[in-house]
Protein backbone atom coordinates (compact mmCIF):
# COMPACT_ATOMS: atom_id res chain seq x y z
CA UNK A 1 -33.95 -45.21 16.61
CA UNK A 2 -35.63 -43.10 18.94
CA UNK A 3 -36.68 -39.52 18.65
CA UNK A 4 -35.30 -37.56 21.22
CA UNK A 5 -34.77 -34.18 22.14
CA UNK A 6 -31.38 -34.32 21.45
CA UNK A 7 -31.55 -35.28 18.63
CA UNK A 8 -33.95 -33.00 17.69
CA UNK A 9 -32.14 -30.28 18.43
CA UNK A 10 -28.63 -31.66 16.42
CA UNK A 11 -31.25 -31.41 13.31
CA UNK A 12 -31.88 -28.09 13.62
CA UNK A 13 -28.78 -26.67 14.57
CA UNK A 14 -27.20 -28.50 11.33
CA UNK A 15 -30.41 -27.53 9.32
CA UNK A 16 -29.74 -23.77 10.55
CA UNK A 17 -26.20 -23.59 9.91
CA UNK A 18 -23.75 -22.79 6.66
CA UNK A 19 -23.95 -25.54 3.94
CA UNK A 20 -20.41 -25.42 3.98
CA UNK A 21 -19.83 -25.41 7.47
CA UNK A 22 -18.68 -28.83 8.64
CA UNK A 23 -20.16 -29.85 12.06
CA UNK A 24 -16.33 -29.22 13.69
CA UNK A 25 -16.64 -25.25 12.56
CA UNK A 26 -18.48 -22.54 13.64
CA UNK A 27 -21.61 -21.48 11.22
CA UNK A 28 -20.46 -18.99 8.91
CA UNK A 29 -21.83 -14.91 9.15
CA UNK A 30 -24.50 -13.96 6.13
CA UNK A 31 -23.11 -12.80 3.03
CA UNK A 32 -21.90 -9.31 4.29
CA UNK A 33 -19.04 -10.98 5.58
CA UNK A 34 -17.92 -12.28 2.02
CA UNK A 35 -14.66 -11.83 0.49
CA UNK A 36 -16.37 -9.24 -1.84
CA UNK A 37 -17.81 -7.42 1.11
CA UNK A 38 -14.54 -7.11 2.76
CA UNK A 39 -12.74 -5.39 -0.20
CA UNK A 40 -15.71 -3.12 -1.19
CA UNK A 41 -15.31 -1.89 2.48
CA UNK A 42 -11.67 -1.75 2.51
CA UNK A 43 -12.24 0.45 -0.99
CA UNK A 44 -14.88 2.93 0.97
CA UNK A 45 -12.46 3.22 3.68
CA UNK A 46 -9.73 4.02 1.63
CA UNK A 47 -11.43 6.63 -0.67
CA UNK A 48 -12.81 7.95 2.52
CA UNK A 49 -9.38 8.78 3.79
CA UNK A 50 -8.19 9.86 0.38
CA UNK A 51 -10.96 12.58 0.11
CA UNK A 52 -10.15 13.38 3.79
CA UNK A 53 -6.76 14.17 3.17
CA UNK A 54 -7.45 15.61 0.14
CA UNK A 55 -9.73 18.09 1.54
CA UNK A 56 -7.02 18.96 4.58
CA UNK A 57 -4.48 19.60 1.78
CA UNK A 58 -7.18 22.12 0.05
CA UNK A 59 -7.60 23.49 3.70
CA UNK A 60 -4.19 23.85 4.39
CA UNK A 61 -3.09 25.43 0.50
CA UNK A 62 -5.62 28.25 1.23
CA UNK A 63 -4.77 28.91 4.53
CA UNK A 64 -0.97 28.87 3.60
CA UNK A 65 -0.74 29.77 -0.06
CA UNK A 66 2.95 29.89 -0.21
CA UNK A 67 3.60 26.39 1.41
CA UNK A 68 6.17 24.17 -0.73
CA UNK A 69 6.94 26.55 -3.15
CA UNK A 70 10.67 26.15 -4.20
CA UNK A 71 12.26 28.97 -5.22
CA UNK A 72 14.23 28.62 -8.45
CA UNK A 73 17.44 29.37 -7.35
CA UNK A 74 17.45 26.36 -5.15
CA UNK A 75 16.24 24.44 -8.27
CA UNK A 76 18.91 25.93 -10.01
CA UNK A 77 22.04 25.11 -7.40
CA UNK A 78 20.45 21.41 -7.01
CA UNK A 79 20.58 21.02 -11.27
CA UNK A 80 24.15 22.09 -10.66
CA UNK A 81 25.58 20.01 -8.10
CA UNK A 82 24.01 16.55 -9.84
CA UNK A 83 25.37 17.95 -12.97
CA UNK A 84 28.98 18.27 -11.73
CA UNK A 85 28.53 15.06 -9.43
CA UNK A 86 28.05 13.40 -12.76
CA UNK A 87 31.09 15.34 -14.87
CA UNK A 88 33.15 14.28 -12.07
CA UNK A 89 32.08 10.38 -11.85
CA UNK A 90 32.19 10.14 -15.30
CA UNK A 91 35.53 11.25 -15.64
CA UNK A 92 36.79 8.79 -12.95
CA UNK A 93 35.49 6.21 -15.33
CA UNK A 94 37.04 7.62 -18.30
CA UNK A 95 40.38 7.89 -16.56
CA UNK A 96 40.04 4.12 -15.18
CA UNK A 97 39.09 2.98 -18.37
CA UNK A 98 42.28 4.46 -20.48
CA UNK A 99 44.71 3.29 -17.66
CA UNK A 100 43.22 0.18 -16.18
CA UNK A 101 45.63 -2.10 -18.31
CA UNK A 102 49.11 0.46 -16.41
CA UNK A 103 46.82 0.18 -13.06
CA UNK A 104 47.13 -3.24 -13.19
CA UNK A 105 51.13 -3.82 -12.59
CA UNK A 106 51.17 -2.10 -9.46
């Protein structure tokens, strides 16, 4: 067999390239492309944008120091209208239960 240039060069491309890389697929990137890589970026991005927001909130709050407050009375009313929501569905049910067997003639 000859020793062309050719084939020189087919023996160090494949000498050059990924182990794992078959010679249909493109060489893989160096390590910082990894799987690991990938989600300790992801995690830096994300803790970036947490301590972003985080510091916007902190902005905001002292900026606006009575932002989001609920006042109890509304508190109060909201207690009281789930409350009687309840009182009143649960009484439906009681009243169903006791006369579902005279509910069902008619």
């Amino acid at each position: 067999m000859k020793h062309t240039a050719a084939r020189t060069r087919r023996a160090v491309i494949r000498a050059t390239t990924h182990p794992h890389a078959g010679p249909d697929r493109a060489p893989r990137r160096p390590a910082h492309d990894s799987r690991g890589s990938r989600i300790i970026g992801r995690a830096n991005r994300a803790a970036i944008r947490l301590s972003t927001r985080l510091q916007e909130g902190l902005e905001e709050a002292t900026r606006r120091p009575d932002r989001g407050d609920i006042s109890t009375t509304t508190v109060i009313i909201w207690v009281a209208a789930v409350t009687g929501a309840v009182l009143i569905a649960g009484t439906i049910a009681v009243v169903i239960a006791k006369y579902n067997g005279k509910l069902n003639g008619l």
